[in-house]
C-alpha atoms as a PDB file:
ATOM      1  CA  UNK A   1      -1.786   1.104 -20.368  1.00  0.00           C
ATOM      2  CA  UNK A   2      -3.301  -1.798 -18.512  1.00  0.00           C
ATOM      3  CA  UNK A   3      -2.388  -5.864 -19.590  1.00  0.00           C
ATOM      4  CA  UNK A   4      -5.169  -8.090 -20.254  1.00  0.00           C
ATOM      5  CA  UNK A   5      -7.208  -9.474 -17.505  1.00  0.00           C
ATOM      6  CA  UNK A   6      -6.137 -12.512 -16.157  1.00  0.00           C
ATOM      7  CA  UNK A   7      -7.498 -14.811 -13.295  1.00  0.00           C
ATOM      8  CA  UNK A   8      -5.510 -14.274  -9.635  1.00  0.00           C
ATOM      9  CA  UNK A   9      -3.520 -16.884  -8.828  1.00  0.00           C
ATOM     10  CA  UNK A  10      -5.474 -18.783  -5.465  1.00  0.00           C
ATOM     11  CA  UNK A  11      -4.251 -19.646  -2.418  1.00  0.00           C
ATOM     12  CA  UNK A  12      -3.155 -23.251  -3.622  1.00  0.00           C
ATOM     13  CA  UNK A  13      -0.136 -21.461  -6.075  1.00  0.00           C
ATOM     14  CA  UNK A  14       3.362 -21.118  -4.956  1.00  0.00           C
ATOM     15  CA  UNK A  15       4.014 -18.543  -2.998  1.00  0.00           C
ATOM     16  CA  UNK A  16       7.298 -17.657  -3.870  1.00  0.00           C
ATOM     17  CA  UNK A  17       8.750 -14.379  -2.879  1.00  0.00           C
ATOM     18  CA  UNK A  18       6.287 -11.806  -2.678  1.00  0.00           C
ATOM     19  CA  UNK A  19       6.570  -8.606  -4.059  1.00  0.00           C
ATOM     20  CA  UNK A  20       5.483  -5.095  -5.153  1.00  0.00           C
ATOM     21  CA  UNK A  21       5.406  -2.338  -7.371  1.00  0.00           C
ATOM     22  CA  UNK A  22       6.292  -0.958  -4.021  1.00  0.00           C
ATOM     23  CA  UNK A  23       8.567   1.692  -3.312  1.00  0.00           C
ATOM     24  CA  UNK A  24       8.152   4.783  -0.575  1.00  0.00           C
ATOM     25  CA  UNK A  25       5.057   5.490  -1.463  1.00  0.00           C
ATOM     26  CA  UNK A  26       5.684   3.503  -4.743  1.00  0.00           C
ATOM     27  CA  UNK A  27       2.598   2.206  -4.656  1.00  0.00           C
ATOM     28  CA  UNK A  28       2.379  -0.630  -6.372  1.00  0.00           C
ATOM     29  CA  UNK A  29      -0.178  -2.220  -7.847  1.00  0.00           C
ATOM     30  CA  UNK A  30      -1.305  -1.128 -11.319  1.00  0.00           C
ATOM     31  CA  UNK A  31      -4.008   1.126 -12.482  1.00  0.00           C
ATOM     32  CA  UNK A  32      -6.644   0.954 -15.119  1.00  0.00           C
ATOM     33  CA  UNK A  33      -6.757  -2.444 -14.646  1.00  0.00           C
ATOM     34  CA  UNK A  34      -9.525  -4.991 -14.594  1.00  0.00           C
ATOM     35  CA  UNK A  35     -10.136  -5.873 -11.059  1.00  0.00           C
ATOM     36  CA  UNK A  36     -11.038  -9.998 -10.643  1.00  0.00           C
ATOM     37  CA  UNK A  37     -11.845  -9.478  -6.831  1.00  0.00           C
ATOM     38  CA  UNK A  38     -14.487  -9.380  -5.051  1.00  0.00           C
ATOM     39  CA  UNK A  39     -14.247  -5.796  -2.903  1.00  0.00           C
ATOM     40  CA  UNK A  40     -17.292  -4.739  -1.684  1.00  0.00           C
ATOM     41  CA  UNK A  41     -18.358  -2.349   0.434  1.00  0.00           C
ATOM     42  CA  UNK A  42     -16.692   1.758   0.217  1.00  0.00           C
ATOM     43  CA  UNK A  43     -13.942   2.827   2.124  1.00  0.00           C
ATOM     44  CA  UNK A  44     -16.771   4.883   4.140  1.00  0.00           C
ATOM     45  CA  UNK A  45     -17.079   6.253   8.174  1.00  0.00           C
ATOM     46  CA  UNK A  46     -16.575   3.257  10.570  1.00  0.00           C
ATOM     47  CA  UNK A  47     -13.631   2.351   8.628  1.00  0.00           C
ATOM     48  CA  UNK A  48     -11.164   3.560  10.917  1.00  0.00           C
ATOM     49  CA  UNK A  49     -12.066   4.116  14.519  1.00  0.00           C
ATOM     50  CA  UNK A  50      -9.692   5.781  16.756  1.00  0.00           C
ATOM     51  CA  UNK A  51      -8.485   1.927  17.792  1.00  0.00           C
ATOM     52  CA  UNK A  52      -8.105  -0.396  14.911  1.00  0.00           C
ATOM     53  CA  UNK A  53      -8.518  -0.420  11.214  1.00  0.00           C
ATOM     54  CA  UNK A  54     -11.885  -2.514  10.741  1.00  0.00           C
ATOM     55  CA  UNK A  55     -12.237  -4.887   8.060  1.00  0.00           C
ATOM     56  CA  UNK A  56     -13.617  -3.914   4.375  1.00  0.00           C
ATOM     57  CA  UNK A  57     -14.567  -7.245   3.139  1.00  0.00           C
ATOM     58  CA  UNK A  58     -17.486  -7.690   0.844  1.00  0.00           C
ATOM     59  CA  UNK A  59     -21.139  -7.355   0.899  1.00  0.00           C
ATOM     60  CA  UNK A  60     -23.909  -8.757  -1.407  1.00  0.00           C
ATOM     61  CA  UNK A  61     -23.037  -9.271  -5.415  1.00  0.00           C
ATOM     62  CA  UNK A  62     -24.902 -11.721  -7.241  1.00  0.00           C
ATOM     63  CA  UNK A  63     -20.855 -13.529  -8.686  1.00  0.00           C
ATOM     64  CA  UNK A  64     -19.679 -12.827  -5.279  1.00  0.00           C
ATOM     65  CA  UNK A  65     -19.137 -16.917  -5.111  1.00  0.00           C
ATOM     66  CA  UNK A  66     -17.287 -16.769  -8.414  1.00  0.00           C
ATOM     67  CA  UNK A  67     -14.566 -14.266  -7.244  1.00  0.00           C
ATOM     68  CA  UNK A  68     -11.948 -14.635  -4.732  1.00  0.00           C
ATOM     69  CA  UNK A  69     -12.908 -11.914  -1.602  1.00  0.00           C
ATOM     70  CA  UNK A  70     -10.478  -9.144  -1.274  1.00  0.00           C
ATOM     71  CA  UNK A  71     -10.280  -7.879   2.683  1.00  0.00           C
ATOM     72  CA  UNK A  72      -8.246  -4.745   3.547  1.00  0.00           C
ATOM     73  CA  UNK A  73      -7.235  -5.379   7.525  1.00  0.00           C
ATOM     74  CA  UNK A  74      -4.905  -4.822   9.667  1.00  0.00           C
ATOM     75  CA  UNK A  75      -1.561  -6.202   9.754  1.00  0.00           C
ATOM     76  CA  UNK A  76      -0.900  -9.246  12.358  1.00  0.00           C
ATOM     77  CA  UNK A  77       1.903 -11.062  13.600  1.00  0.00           C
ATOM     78  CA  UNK A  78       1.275 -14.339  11.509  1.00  0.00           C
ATOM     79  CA  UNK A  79       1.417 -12.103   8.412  1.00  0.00           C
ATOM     80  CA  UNK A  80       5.514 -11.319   9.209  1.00  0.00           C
ATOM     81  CA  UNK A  81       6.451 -14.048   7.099  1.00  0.00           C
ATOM     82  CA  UNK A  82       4.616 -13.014   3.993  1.00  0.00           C
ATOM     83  CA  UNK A  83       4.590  -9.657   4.032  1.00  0.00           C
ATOM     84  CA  UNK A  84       8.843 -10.098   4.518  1.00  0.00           C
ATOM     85  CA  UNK A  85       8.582 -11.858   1.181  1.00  0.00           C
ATOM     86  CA  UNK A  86       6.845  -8.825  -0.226  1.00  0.00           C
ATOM     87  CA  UNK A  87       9.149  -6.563   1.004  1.00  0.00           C
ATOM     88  CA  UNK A  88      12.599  -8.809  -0.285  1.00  0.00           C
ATOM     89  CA  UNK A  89      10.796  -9.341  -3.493  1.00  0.00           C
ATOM     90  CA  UNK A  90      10.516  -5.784  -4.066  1.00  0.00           C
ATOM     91  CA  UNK A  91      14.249  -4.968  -3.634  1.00  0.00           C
ATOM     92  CA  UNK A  92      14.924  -7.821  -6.111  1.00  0.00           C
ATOM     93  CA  UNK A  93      12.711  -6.370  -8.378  1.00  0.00           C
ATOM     94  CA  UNK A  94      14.184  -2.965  -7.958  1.00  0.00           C
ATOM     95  CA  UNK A  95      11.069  -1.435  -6.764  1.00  0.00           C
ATOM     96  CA  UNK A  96      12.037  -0.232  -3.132  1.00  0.00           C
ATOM     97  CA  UNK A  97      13.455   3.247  -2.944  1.00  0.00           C
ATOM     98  CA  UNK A  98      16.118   3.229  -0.246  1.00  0.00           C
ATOM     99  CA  UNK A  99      16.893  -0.214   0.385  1.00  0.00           C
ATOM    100  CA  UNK A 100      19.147  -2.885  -1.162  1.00  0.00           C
ATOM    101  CA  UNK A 101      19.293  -5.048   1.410  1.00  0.00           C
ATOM    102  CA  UNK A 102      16.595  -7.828   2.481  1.00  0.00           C
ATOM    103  CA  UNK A 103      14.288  -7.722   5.753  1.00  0.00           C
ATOM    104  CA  UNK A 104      14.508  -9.954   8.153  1.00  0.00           C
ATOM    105  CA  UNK A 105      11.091 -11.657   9.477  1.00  0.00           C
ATOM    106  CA  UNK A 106      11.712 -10.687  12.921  1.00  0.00           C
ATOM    107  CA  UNK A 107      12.658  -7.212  12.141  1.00  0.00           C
ATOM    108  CA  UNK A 108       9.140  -7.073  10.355  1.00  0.00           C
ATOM    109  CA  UNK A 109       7.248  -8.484  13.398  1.00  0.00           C
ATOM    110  CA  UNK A 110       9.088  -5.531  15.051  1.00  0.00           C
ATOM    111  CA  UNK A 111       7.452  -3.560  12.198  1.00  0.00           C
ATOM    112  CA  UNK A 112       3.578  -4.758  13.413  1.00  0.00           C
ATOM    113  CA  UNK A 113       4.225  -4.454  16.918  1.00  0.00           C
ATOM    114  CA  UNK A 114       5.231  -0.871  16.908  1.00  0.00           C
ATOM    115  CA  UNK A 115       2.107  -0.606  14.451  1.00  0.00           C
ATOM    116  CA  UNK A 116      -0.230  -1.797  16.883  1.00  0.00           C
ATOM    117  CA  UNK A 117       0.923   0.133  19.505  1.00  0.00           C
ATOM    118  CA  UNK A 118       0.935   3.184  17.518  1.00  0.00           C
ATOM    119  CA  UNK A 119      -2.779   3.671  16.162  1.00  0.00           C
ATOM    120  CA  UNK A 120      -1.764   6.753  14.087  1.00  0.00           C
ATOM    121  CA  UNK A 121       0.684   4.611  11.946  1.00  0.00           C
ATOM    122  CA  UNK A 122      -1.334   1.852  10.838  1.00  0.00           C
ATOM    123  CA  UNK A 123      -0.108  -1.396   8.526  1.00  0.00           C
ATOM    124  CA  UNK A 124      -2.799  -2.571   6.206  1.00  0.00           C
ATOM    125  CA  UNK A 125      -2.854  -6.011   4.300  1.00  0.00           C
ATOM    126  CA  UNK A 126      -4.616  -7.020   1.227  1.00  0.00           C
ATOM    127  CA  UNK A 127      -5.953 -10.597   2.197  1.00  0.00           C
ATOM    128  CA  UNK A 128      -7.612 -12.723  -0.082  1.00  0.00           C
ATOM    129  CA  UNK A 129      -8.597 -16.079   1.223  1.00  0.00           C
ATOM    130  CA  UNK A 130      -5.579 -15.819   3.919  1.00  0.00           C
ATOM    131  CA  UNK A 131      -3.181 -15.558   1.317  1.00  0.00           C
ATOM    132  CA  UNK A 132      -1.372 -11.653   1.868  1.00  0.00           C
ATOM    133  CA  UNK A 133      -1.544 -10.099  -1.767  1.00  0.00           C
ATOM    134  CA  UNK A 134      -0.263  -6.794  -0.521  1.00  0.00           C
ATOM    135  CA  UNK A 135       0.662  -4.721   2.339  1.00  0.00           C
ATOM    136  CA  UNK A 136       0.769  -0.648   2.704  1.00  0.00           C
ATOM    137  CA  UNK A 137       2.289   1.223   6.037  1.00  0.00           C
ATOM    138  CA  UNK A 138       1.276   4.482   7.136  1.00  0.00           C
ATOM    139  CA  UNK A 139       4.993   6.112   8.408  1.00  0.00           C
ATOM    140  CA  UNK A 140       5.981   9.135   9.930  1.00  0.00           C
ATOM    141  CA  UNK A 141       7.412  11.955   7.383  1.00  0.00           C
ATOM    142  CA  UNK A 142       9.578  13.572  10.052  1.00  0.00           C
ATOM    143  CA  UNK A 143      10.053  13.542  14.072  1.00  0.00           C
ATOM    144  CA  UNK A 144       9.004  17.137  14.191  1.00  0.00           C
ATOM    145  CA  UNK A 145       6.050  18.136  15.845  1.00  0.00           C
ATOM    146  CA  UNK A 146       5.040  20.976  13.313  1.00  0.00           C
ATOM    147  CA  UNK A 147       4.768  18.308  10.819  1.00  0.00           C
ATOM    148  CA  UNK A 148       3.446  15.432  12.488  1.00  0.00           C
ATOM    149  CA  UNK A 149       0.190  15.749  10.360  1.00  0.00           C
ATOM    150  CA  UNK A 150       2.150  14.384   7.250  1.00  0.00           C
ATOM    151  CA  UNK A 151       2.401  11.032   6.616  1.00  0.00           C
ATOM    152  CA  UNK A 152       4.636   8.853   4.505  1.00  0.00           C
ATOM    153  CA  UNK A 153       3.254   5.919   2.845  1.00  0.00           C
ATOM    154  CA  UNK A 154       4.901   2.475   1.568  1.00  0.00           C
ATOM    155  CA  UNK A 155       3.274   0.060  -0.471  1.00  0.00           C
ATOM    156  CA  UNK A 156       3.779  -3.174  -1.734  1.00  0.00           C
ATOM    157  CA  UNK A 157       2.089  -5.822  -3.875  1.00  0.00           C
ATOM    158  CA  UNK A 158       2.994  -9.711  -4.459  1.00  0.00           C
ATOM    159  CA  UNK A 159       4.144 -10.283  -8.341  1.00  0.00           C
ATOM    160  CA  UNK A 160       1.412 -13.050  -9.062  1.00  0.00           C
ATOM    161  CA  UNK A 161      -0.817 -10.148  -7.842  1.00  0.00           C
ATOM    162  CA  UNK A 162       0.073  -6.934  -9.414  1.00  0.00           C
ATOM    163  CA  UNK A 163      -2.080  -5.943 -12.191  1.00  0.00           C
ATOM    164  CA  UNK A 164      -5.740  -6.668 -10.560  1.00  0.00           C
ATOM    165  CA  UNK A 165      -6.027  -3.252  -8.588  1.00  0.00           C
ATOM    166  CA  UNK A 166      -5.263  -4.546  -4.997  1.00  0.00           C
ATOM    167  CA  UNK A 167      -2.517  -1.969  -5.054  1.00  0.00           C
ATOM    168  CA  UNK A 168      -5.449   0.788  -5.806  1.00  0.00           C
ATOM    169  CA  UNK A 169      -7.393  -0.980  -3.356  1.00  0.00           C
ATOM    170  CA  UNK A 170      -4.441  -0.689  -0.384  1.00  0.00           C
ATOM    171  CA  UNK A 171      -3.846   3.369  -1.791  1.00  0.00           C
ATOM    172  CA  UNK A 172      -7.842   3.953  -0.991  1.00  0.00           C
ATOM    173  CA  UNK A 173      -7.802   2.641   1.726  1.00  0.00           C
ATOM    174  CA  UNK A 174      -4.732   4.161   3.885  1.00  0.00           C
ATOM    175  CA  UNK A 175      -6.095   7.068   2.474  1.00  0.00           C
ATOM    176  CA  UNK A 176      -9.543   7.080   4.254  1.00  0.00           C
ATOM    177  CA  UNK A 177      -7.690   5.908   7.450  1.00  0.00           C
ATOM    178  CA  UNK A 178      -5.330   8.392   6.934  1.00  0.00           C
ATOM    179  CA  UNK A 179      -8.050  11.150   6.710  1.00  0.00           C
ATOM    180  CA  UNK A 180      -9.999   9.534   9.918  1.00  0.00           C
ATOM    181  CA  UNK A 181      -6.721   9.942  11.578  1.00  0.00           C
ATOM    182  CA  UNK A 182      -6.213  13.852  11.178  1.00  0.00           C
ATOM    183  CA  UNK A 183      -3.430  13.637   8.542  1.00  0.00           C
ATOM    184  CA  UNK A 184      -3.214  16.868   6.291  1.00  0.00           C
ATOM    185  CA  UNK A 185      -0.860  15.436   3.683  1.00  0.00           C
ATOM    186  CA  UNK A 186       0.869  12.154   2.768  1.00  0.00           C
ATOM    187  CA  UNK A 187       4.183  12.046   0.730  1.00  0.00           C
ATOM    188  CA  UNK A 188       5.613   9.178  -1.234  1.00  0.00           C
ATOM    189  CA  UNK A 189       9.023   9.170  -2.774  1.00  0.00           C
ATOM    190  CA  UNK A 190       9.637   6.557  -6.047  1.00  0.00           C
ATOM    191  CA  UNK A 191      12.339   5.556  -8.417  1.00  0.00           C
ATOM    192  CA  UNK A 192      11.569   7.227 -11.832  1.00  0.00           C
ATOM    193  CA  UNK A 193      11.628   3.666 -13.087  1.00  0.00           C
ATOM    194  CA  UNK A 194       8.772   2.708 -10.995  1.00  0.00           C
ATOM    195  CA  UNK A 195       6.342   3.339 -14.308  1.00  0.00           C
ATOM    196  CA  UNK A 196       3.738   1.388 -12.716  1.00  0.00           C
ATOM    197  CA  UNK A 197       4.397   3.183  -9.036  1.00  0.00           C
ATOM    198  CA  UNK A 198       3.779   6.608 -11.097  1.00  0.00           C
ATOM    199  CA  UNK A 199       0.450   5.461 -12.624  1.00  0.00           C
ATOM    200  CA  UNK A 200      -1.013   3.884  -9.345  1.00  0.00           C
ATOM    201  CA  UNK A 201      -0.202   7.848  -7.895  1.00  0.00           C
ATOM    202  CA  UNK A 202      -1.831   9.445 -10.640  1.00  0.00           C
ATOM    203  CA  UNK A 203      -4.818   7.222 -10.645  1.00  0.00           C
ATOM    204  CA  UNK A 204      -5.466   8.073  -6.853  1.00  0.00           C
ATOM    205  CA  UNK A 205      -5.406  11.287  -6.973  1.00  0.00           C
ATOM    206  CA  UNK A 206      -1.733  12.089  -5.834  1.00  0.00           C
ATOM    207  CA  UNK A 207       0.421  14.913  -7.610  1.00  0.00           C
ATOM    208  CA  UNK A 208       4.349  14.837  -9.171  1.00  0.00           C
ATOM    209  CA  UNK A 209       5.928  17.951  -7.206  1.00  0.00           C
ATOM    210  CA  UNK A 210       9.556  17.172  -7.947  1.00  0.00           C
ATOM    211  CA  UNK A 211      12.126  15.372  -9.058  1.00  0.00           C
ATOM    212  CA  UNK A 212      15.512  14.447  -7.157  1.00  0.00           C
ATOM    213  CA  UNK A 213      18.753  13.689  -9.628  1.00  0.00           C
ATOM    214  CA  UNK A 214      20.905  10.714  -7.726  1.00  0.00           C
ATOM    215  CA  UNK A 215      19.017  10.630  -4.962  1.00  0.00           C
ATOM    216  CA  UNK A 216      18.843   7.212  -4.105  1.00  0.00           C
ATOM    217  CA  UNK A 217      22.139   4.959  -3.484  1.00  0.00           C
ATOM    218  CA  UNK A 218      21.181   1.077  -4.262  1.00  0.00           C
ATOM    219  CA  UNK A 219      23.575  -1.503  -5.134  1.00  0.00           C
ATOM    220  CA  UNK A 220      23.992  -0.576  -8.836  1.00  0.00           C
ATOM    221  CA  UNK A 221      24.273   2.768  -8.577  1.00  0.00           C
ATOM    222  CA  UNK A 222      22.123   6.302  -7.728  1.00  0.00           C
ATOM    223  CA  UNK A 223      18.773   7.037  -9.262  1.00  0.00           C
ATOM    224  CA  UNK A 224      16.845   9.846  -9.338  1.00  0.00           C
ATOM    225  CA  UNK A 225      13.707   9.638  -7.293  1.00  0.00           C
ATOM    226  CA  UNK A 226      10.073  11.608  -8.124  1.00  0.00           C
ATOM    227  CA  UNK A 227       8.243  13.404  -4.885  1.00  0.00           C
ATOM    228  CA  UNK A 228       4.592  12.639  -4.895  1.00  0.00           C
ATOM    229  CA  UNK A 229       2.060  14.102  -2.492  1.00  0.00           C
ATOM    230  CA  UNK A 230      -1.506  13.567  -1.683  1.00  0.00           C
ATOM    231  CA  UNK A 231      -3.346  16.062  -0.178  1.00  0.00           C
ATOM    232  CA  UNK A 232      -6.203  14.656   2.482  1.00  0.00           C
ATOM    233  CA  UNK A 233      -9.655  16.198   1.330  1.00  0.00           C
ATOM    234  CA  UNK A 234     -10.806  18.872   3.835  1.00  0.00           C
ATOM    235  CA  UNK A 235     -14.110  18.056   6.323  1.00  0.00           C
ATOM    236  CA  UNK A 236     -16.988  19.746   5.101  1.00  0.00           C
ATOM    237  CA  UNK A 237     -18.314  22.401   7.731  1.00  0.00           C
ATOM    238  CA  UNK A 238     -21.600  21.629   9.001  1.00  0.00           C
ATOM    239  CA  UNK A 239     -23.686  24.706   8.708  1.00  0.00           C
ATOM    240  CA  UNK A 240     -25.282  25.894  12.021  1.00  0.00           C
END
């Protein structure tokens, strides 16, 4: 199910258009794979505190010098540029649900502002060595207030980058945050083609609920489109 291991490209390769095994939540980034990054640390309390997504960078690991480091942060304004790549790259690929068209970079700088404004919709990049290998977004499901406890998520992964778990790495990790945030349930809608958007879900602990025939309208044609949903782990009850 998973390709061979291969080294990451580093910082010093072409960027090129980003990209993803994105899609809504279309996770991207494969499963089962051999991960060549250095991610230390667990996706733990202090992760997420009320504010700001902290950092999850690594700690201690004797080949920790041999490995590029892998931080999961929060989105910033200088990361518009790649993370539009990510996004356009996706749609070329096929990989994005709902949209044919390519983003803008100022339309995604929209994207962060509104993000950092809004605490309870976080954006979340996969930095390694300031080079963005991935990006996943936290959305609202729907405007109603009965079901403002369900999130949507969106995740993307650069092509040069899929393959070494940084999309498993982004799916952990908007999951904790989304838990520290009060969510109940997070949905994810992905193009039945998305094989490697499928595995990422069922590696994370996500369930197929449904499928939708022609659902999504792209440029060469409808598709049908599987529902995915996680559901957030309940708080233990402390015993009095």
């Amino acid at each position: 199910m998973s390709p061979p291991a291969r080294r990451p490209p580093g910082p010093s390769v072409r960027q090129g258009t980003i990209a993803s095994h994105c899609n809504k939540l279309a996770p991207c980034g494969q499963v089962g794979c051999a991960t060549d990054f250095f991610v230390g640390g667990t996706f733990g309390s202090g992760f997420y505190d009320q504010q700001r997504v902290g950092v999850i960078k690594s700690g201690a690991m004797s080949t920790a010098s041999t490995r590029p480091q892998l931080q999961i942060r929060p989105a910033h304004e200088d990361d518009a540029a790649s993370m539009c790549e990510l996004f356009n790259e996706a749609v070329q690929d096929h990989l994005e649900t709902f949209d044919s068209d390519p983003r803008a970079v100022d339309d995604q700088r929209l994207l962060i502002a509104a993000a950092e404004q809004d605490p309870k919709h976080p954006i979340l990049v996969a930095d390694v060595r300031n080079w963005i290998a991935g990006w996943v977004v936290l959305a609202p499901y729907d405007t109603r207030i009965a079901l403002d406890d369900i999130g949507e998520v969106f995740i993307y992964v650069r092509r040069t980058f899929r393959s070494y778990g940084v999309g498993r790495q982004l799916m952990r990790a908007i999951q904790e945050a989304a838990g520290k945030l009060g969510y109940r349930k997070l949905i994810g809608r992905i193009l039945v083609e998305n094989r490697d958007g499928l595995l990422l879900c069922r590696a994370t602990g996500w369930r197929e609920v449904g499928r939708h025939s022609a659902h999504a309208r792209l440029n060469d044609g409808l598709h049908d489109v599987m529902m995915v949903e996680y559901l957030i782990p309940s708080s233990p009850v402390p015993h009095s």
